[in-house]
C-alpha atoms as a PDB file:
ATOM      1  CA  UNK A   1     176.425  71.549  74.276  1.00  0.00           C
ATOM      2  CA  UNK A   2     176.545  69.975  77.558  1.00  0.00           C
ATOM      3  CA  UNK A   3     173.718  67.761  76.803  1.00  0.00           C
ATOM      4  CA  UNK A   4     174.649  66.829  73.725  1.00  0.00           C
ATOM      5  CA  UNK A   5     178.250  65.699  75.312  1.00  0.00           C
ATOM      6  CA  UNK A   6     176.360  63.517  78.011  1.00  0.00           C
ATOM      7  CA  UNK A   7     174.041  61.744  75.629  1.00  0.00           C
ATOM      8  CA  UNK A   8     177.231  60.631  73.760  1.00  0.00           C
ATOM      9  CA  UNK A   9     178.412  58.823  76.878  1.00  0.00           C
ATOM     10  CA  UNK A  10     176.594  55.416  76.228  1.00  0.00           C
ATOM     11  CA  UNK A  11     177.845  55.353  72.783  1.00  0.00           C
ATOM     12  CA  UNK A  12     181.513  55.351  74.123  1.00  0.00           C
ATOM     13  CA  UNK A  13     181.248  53.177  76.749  1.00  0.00           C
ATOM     14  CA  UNK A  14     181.654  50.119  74.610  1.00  0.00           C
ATOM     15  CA  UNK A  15     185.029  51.584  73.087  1.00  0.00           C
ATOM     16  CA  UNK A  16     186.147  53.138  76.642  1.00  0.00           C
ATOM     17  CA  UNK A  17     185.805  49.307  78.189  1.00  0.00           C
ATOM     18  CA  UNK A  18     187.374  47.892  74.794  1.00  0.00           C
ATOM     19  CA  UNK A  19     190.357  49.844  75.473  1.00  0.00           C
ATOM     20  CA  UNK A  20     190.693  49.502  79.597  1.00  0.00           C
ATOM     21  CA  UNK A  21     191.102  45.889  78.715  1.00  0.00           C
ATOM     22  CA  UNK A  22     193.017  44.995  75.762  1.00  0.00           C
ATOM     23  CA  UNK A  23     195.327  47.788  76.623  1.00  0.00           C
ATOM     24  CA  UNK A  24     195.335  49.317  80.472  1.00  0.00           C
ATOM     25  CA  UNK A  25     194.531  46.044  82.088  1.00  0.00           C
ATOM     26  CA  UNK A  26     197.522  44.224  80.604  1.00  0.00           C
ATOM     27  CA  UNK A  27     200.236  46.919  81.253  1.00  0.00           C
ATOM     28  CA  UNK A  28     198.864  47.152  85.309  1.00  0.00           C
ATOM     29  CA  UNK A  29     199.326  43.551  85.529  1.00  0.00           C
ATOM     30  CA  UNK A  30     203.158  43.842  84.285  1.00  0.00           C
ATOM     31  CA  UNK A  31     203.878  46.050  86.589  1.00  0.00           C
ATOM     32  CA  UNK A  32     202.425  44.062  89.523  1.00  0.00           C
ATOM     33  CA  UNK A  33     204.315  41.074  88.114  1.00  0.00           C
ATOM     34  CA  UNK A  34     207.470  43.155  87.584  1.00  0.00           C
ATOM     35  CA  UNK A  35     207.683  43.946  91.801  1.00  0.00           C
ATOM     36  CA  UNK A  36     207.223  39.841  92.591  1.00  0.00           C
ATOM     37  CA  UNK A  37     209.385  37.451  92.932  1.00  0.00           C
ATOM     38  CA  UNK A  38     210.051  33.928  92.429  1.00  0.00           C
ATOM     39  CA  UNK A  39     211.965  31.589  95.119  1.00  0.00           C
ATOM     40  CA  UNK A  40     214.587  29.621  93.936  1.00  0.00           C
ATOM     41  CA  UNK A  41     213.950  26.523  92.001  1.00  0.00           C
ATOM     42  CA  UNK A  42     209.978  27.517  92.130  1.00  0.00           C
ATOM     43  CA  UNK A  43     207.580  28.458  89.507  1.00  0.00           C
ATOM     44  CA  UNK A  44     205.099  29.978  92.670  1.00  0.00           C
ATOM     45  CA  UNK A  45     205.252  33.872  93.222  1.00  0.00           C
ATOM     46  CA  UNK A  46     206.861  34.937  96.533  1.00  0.00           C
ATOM     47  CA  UNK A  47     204.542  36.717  98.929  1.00  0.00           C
ATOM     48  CA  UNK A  48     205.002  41.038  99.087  1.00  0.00           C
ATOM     49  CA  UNK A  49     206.849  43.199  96.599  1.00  0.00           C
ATOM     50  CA  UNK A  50     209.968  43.688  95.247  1.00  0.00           C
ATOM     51  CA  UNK A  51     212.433  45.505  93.659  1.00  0.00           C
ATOM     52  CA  UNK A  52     214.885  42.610  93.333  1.00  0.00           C
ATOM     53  CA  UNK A  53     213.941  42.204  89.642  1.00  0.00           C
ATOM     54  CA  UNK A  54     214.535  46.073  88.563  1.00  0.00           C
ATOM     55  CA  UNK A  55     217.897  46.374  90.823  1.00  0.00           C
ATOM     56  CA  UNK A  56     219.212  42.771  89.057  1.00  0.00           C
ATOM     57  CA  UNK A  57     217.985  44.745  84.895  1.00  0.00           C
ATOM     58  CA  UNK A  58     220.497  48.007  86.088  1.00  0.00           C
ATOM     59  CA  UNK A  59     223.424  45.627  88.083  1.00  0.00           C
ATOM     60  CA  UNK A  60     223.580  43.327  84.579  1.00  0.00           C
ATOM     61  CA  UNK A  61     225.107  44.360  81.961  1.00  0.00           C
ATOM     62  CA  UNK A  62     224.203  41.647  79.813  1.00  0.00           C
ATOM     63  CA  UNK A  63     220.522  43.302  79.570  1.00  0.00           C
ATOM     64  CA  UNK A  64     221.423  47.025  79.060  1.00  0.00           C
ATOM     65  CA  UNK A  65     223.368  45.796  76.267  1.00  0.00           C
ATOM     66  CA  UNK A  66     220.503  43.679  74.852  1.00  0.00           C
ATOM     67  CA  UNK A  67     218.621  46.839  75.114  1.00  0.00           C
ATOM     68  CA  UNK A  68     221.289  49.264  73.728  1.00  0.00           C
ATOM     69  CA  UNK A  69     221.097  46.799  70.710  1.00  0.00           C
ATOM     70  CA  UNK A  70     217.494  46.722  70.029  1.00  0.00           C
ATOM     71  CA  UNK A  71     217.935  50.941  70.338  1.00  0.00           C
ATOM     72  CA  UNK A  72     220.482  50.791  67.609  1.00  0.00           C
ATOM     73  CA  UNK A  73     219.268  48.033  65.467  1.00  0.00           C
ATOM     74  CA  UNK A  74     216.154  50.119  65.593  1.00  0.00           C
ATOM     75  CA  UNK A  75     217.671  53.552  64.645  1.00  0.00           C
ATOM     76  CA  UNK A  76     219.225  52.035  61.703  1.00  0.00           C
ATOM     77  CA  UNK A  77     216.414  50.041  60.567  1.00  0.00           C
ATOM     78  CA  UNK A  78     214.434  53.158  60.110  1.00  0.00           C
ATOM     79  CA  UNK A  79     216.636  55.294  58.764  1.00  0.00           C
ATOM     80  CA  UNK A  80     217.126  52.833  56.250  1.00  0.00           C
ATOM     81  CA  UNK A  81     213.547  52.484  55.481  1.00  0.00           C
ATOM     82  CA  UNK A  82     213.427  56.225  55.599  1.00  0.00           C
ATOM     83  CA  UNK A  83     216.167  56.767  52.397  1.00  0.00           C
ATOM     84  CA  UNK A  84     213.968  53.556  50.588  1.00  0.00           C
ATOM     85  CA  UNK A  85     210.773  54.285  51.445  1.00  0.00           C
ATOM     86  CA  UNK A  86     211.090  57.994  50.117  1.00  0.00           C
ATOM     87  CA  UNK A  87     211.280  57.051  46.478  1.00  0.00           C
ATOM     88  CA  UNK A  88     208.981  54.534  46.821  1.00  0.00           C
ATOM     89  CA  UNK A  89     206.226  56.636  48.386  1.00  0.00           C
ATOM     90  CA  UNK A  90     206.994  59.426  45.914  1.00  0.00           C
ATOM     91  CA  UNK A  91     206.598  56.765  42.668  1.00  0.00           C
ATOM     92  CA  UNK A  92     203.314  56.078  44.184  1.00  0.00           C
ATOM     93  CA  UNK A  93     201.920  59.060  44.869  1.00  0.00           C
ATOM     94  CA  UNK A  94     202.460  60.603  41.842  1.00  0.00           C
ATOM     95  CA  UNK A  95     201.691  57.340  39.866  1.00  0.00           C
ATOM     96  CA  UNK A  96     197.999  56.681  38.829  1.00  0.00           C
ATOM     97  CA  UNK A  97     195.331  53.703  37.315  1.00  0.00           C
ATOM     98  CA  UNK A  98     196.434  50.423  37.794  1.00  0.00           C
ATOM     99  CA  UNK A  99     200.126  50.569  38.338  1.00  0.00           C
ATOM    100  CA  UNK A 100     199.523  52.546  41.508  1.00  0.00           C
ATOM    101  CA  UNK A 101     196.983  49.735  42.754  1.00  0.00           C
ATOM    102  CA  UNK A 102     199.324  47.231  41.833  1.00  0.00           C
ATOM    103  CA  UNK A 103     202.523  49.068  43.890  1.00  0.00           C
ATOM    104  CA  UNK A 104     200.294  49.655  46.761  1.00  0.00           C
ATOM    105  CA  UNK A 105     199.019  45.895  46.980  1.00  0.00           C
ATOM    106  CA  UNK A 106     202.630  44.744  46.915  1.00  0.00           C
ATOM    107  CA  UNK A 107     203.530  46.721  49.593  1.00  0.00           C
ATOM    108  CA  UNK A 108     200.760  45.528  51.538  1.00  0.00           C
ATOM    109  CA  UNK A 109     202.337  41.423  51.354  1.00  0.00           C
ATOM    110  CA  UNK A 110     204.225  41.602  54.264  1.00  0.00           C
ATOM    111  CA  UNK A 111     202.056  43.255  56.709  1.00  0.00           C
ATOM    112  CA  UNK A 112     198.937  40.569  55.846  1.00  0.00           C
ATOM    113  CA  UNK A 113     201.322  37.657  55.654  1.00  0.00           C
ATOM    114  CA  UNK A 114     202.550  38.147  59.320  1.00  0.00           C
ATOM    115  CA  UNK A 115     205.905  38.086  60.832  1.00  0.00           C
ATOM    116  CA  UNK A 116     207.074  34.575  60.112  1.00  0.00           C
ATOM    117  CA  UNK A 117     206.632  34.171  56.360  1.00  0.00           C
ATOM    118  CA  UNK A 118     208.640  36.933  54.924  1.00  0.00           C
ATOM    119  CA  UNK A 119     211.593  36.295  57.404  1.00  0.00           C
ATOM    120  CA  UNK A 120     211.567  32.608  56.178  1.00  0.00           C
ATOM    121  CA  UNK A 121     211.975  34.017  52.525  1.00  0.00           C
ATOM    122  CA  UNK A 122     214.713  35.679  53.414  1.00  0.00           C
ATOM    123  CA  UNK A 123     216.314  32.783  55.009  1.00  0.00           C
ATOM    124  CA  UNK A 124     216.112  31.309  51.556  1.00  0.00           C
ATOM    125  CA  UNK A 125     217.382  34.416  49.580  1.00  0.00           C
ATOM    126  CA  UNK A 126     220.195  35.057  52.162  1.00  0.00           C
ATOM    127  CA  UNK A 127     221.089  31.943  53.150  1.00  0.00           C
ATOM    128  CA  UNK A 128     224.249  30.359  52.575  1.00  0.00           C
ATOM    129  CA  UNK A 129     222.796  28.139  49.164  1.00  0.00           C
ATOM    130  CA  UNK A 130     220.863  31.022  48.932  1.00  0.00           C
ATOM    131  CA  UNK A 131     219.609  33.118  45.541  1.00  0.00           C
ATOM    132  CA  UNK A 132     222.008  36.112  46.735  1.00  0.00           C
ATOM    133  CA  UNK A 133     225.117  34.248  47.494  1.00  0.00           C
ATOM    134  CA  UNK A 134     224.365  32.076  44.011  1.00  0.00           C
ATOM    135  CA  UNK A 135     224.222  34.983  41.938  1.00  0.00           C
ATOM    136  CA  UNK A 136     227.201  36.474  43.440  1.00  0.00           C
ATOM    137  CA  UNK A 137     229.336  33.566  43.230  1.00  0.00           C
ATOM    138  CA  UNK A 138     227.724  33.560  39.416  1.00  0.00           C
ATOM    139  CA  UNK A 139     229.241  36.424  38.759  1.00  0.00           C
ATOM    140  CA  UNK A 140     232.231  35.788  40.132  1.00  0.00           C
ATOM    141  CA  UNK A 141     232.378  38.223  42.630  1.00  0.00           C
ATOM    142  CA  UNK A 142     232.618  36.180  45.849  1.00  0.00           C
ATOM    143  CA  UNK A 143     234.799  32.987  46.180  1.00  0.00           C
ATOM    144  CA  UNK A 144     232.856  31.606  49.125  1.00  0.00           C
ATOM    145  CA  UNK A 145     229.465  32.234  50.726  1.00  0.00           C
ATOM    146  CA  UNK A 146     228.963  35.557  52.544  1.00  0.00           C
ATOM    147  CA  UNK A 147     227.414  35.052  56.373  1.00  0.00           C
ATOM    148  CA  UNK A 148     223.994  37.037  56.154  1.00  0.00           C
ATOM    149  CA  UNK A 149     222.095  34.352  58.458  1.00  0.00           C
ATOM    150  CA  UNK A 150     223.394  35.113  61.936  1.00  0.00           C
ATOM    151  CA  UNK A 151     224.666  38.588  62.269  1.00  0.00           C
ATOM    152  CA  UNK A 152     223.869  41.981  63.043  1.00  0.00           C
ATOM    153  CA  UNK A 153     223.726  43.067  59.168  1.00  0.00           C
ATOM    154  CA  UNK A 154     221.231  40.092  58.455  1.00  0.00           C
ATOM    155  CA  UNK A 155     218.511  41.286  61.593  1.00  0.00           C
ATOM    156  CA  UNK A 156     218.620  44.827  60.041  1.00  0.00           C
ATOM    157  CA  UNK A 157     218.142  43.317  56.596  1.00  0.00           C
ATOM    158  CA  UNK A 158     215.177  41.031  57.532  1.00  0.00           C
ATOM    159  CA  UNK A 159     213.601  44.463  59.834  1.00  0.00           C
ATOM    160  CA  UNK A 160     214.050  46.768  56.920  1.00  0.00           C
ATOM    161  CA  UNK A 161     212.177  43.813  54.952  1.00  0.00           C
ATOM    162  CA  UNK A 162     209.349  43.682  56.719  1.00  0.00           C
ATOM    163  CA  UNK A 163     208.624  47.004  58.026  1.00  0.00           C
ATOM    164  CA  UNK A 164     209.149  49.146  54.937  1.00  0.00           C
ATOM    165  CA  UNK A 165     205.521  49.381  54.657  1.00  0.00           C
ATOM    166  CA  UNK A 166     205.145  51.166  57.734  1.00  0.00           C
ATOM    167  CA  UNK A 167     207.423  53.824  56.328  1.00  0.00           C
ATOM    168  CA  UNK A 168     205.556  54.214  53.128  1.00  0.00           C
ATOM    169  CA  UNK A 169     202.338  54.246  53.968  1.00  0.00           C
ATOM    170  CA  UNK A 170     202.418  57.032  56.039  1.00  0.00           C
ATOM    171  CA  UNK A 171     204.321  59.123  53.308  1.00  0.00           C
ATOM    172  CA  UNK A 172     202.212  58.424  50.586  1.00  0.00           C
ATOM    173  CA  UNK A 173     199.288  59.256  52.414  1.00  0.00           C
ATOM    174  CA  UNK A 174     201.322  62.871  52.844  1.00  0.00           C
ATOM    175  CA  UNK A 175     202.778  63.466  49.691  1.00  0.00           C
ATOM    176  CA  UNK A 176     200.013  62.494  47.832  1.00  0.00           C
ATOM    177  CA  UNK A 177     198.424  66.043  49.277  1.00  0.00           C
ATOM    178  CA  UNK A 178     201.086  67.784  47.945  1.00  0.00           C
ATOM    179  CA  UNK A 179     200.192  69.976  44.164  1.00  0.00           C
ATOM    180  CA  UNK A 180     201.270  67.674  41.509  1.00  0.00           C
ATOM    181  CA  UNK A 181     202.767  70.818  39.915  1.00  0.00           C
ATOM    182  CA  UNK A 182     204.939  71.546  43.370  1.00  0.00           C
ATOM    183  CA  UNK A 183     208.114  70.193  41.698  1.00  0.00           C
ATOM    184  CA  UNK A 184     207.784  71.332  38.571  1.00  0.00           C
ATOM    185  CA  UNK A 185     207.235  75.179  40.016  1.00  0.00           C
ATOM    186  CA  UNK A 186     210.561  75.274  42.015  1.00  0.00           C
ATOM    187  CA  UNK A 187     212.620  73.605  38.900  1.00  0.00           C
ATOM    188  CA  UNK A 188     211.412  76.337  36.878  1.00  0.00           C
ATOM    189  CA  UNK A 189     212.646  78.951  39.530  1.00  0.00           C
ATOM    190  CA  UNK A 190     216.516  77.223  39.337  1.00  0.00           C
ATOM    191  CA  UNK A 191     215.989  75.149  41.908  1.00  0.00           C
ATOM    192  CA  UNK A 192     218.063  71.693  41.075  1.00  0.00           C
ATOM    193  CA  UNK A 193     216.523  67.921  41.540  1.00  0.00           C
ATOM    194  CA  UNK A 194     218.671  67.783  45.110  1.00  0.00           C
ATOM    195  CA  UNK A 195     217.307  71.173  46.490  1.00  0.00           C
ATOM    196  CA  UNK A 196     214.160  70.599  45.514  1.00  0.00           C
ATOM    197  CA  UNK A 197     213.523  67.475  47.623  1.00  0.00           C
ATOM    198  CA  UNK A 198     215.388  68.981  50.314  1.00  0.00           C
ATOM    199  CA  UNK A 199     213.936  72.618  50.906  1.00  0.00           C
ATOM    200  CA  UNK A 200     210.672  71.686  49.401  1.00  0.00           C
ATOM    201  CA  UNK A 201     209.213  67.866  49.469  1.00  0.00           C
ATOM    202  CA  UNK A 202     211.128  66.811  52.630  1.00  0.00           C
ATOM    203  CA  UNK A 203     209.809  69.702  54.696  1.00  0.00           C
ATOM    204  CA  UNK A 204     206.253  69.381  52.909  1.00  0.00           C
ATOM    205  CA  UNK A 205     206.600  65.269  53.729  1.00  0.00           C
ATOM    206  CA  UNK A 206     208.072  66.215  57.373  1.00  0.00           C
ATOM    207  CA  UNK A 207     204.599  64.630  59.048  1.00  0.00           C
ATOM    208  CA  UNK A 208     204.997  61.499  57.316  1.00  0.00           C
ATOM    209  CA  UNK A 209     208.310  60.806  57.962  1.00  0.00           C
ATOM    210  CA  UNK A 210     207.368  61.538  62.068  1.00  0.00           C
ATOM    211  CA  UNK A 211     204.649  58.738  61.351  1.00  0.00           C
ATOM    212  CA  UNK A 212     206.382  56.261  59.529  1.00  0.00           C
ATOM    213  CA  UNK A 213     209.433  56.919  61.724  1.00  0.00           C
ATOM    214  CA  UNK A 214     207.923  56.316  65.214  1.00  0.00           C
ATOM    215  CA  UNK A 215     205.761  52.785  63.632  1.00  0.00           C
ATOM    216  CA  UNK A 216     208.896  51.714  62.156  1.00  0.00           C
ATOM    217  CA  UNK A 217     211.020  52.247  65.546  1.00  0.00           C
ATOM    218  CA  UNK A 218     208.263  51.199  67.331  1.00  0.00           C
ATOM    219  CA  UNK A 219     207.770  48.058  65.677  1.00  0.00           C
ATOM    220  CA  UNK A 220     211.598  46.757  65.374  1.00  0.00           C
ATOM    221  CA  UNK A 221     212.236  47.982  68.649  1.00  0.00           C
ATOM    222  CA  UNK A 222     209.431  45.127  70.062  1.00  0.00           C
ATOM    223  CA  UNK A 223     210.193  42.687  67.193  1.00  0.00           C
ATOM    224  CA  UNK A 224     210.950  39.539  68.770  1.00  0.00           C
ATOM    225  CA  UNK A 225     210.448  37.074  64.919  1.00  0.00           C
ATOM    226  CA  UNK A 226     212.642  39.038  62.278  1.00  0.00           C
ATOM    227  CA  UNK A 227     215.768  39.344  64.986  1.00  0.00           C
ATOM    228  CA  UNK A 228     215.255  35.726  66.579  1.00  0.00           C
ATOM    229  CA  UNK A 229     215.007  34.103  62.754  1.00  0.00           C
ATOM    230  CA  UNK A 230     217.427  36.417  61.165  1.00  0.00           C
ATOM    231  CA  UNK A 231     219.412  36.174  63.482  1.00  0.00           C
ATOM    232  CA  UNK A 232     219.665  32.711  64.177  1.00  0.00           C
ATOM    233  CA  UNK A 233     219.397  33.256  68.004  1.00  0.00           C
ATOM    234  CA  UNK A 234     222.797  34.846  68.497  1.00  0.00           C
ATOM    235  CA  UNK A 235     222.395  38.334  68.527  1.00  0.00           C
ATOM    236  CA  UNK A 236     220.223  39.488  71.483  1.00  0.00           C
ATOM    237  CA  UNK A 237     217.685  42.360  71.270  1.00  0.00           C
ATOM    238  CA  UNK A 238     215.038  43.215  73.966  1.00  0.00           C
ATOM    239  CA  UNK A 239     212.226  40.859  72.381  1.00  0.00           C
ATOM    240  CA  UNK A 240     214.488  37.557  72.231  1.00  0.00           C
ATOM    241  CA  UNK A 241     215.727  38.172  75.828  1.00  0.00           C
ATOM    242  CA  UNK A 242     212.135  39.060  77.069  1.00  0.00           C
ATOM    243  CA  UNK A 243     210.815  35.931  75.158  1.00  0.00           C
ATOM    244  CA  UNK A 244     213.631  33.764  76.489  1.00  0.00           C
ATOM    245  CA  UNK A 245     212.667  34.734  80.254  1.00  0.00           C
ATOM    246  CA  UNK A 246     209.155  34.502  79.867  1.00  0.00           C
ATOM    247  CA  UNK A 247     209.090  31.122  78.101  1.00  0.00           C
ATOM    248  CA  UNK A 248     212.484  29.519  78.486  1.00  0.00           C
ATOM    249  CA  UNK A 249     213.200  30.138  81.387  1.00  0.00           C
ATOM    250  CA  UNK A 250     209.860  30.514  82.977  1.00  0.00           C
ATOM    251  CA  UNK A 251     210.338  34.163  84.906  1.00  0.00           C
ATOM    252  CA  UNK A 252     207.847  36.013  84.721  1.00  0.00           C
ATOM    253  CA  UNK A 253     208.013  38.484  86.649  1.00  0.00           C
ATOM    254  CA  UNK A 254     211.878  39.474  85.598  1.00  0.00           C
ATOM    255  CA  UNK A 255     210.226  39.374  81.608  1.00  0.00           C
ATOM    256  CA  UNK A 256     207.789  42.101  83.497  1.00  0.00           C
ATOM    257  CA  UNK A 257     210.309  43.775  84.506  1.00  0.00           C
ATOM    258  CA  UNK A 258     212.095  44.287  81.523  1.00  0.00           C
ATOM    259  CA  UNK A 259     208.662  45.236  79.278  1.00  0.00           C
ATOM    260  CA  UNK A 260     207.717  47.659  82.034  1.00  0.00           C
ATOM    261  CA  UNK A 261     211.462  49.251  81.320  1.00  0.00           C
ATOM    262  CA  UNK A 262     211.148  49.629  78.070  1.00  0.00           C
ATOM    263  CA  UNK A 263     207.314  50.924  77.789  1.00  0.00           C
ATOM    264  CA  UNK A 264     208.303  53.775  80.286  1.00  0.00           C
ATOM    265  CA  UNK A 265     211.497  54.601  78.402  1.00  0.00           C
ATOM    266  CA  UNK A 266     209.357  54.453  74.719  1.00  0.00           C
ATOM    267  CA  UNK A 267     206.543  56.986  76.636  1.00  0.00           C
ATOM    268  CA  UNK A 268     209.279  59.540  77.971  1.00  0.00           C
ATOM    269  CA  UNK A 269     210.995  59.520  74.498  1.00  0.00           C
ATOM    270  CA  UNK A 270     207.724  60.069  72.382  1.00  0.00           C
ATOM    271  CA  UNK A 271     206.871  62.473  75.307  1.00  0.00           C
ATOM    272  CA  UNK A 272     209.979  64.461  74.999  1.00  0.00           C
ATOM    273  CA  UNK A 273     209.431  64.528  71.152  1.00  0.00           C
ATOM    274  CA  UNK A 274     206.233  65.696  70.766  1.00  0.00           C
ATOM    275  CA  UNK A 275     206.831  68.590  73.183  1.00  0.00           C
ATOM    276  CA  UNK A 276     210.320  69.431  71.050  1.00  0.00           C
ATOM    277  CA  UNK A 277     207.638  68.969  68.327  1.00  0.00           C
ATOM    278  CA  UNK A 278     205.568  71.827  69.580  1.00  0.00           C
ATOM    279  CA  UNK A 279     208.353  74.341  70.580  1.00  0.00           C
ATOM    280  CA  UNK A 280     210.068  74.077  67.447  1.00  0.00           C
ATOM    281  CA  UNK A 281     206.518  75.345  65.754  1.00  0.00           C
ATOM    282  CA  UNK A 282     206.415  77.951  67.837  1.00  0.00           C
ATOM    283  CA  UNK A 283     209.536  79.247  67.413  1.00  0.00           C
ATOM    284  CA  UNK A 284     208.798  78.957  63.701  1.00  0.00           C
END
């Protein structure tokens, strides 16, 4: 066994390297960014370390309330794409042929057509001459244009938008394990359509919705496109203000700063999950 385990050594050398670069390497140079300093009214870094930048993120409050934003903006954003993306995943697991194909490759647009072009389309269906506020003043139902461009409701609009996908893909993958006959088993033991789903396919689908939950957080918690278009640069979240340091106003080690932050805070919360994860099995 032990020879067998060291002639696999050169084979993951290649991927061992791969991954010390594209992902180690970067996150030990922002944290030896994040303890420099800049000198007033100079781009140069100041000689030693630092822990100017991390005492001026906890003294402002401007920044733990960018954060707190992006925390909440994310929450909802998933949840929301949690109650969608349920149905959705469900209609295509259970579908078959060609209309599955088709549903999946639809859902697959926005993740291969990048962050910018589906948050311009919905610039153009939200937008104040947009197809939304034309239909509704159509109908008669609005008298003037309703702000979606701009505001809080708009960002978690455009993030639901484009990171549905994440959400589904992970629960179709699950619930297309489950017996096709699952549903049709408890209905014929009394169980109605709402109990069903809840004491049967949600706990069944509970490792999908963990997957799709943490990508979708993940992802609109770092999303620094949907919130800056959406939101027309007036509603900060941590990937406009880290953006705005880094290339605006040219401080790099404070942008550091801020992504160190929020990598350690993401770690300790998946952390803390995944070992509430494991007692809650055991308890089981």
């Amino acid at each position: 066994m032990m020879r067998a385990s060291t002639k696999a050594i050169p084979f993951l050398l290649p991927a061992t390297l791969l991954s010390a670069v594209v992902f180690l390497l970067p996150f030990v140079w922002l944290v030896y960014f994040s303890f420099k300093t800049q000198p007033p009214g100079s781009l140069l870094l100041g000689e030693g370390f630092s822990l100017a930048n991390y005492r001026r993120l906890f003294a402002d409050p401007f920044f733990f309330q960018a954060i707190g934003r992006t925390v909440l903006l994310s929450a909802v954003s998933t949840a929301l794409c949690l109650v969608i993306g349920l149905p959705v995943a469900r209609l295509i697991a259970t579908g078959s042929g060609r209309a599955k194909g088709l549903l999946l490759a639809l859902l697959l647009v926005p993740l291969v057509s990048g962050a910018l072009l589906p948050s311009l389309g919905m610039i153009h269906l939200l937008g104040p001459l947009g197809v939304v506020n034309g239909t509704l003043k159509m109908l008669g139902l609005v008298d003037s244009s309703v702000k979606f461009l701009g505001t809080t409701t708009g960002v978690i609009i455009g993030m639901v938008q484009a990171f549905l996908p994440l959400m589904v893909l992970p629960l179709v993958n699950t619930l297309s394990r489950l017996p096709t006959d699952l549903e049709s088993a408890a209905r014929s033991l009394g169980a109605p359509p709402v109990a069903v789903w809840r004491r049967v396919v949600l706990p069944l689908a509970a490792p999908g919705i963990k997957a799709g939950s943490v990508l979708v957080f993940c992802a609109a918690f770092t999303s620094f496109v949907t919130p800056q278009v959406m939101g027309q640069g007036k509603i900060a979240t941590f990937g406009t203000v880290a953006f705005q340091q880094a290339s605006l106003v040219l401080d790099w080690p404070f942008a550091s700063t801020l992504a160190v932050v929020v990598l350690v805070a993401l770690g300790l919360a998946f952390l803390i999950s995944a070992r509430l994860g494991r007692t809650t099995r055991r308890t089981r």
